[in-house]
Protein backbone atom coordinates (compact mmCIF):
# COMPACT_ATOMS: atom_id res chain seq x y z
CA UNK A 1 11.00 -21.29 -6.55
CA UNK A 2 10.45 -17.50 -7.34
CA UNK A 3 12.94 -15.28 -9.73
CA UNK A 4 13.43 -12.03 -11.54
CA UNK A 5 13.78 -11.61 -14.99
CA UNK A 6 16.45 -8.62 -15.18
CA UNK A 7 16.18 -5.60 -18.76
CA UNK A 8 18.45 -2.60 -19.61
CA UNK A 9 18.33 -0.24 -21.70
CA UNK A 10 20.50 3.10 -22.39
CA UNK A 11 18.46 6.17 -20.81
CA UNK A 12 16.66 7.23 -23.91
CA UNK A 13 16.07 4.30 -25.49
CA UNK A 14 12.93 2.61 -26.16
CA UNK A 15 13.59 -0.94 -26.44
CA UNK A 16 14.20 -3.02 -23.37
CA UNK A 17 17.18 -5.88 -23.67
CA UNK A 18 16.89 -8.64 -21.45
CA UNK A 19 20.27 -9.08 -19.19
CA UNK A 20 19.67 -11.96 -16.96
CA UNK A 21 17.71 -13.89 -14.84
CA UNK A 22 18.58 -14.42 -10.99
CA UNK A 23 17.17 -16.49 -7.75
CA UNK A 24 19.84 -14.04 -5.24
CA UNK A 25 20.28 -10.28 -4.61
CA UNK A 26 22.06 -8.15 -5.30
CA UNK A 27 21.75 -8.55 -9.29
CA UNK A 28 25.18 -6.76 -10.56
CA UNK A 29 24.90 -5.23 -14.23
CA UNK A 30 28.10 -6.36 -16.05
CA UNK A 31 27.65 -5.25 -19.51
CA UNK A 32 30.77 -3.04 -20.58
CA UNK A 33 30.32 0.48 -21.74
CA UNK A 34 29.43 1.00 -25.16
CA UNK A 35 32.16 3.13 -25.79
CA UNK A 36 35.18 2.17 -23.31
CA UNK A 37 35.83 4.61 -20.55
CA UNK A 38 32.77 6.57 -20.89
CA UNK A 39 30.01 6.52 -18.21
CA UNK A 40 26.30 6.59 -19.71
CA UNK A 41 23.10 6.27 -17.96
CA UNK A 42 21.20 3.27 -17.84
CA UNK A 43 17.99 2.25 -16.75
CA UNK A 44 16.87 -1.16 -15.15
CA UNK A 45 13.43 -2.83 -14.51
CA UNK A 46 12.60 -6.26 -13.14
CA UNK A 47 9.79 -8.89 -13.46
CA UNK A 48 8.01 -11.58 -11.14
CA UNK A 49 8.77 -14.89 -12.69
CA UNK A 50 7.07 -18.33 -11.15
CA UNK A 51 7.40 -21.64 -12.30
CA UNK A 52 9.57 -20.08 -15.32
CA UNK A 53 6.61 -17.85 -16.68
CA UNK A 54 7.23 -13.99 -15.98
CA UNK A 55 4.43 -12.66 -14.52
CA UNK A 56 2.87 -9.19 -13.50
CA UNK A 57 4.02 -5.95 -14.42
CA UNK A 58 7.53 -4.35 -14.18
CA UNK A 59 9.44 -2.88 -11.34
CA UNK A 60 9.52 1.12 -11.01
CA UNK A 61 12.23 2.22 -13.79
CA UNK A 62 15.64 2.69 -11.77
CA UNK A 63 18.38 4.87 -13.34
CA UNK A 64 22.04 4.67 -12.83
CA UNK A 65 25.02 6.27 -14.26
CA UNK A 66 27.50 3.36 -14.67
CA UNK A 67 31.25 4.17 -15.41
CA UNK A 68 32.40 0.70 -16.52
């Protein structure tokens, strides 16, 4: 069975942290804020994974301004 292997980073950051990996969308980001009641942007990309190897290249970069 196929999955995605779910990363996040803070817009303007360069590293990529790895959140999760699901088998069902939606995928639902529930990291808290770094600072408590302030929104920040994020960005989220996604990989192919098969037979528990990710594979391929990543999803287009979507940004997101989450408020926590």
């Amino acid at each position: 069975m196929g999955s995605v292997n779910f990363y996040s980073r803070k817009k303007g950051e360069s590293a990529w942290a790895f959140l999760s990996r699901d088998t069902n969308s939606p995928y639902d980001d529930h990291h808290p804020l770094t600072t408590a009641g302030v929104p920040e942007a994020r960005e989220h990309i996604a990989y192919g994974v098969v037979n528990d190897v990710q594979i391929g290249q990543p999803s287009d970069i979507a940004s997101v301004t989450f408020g926590g």
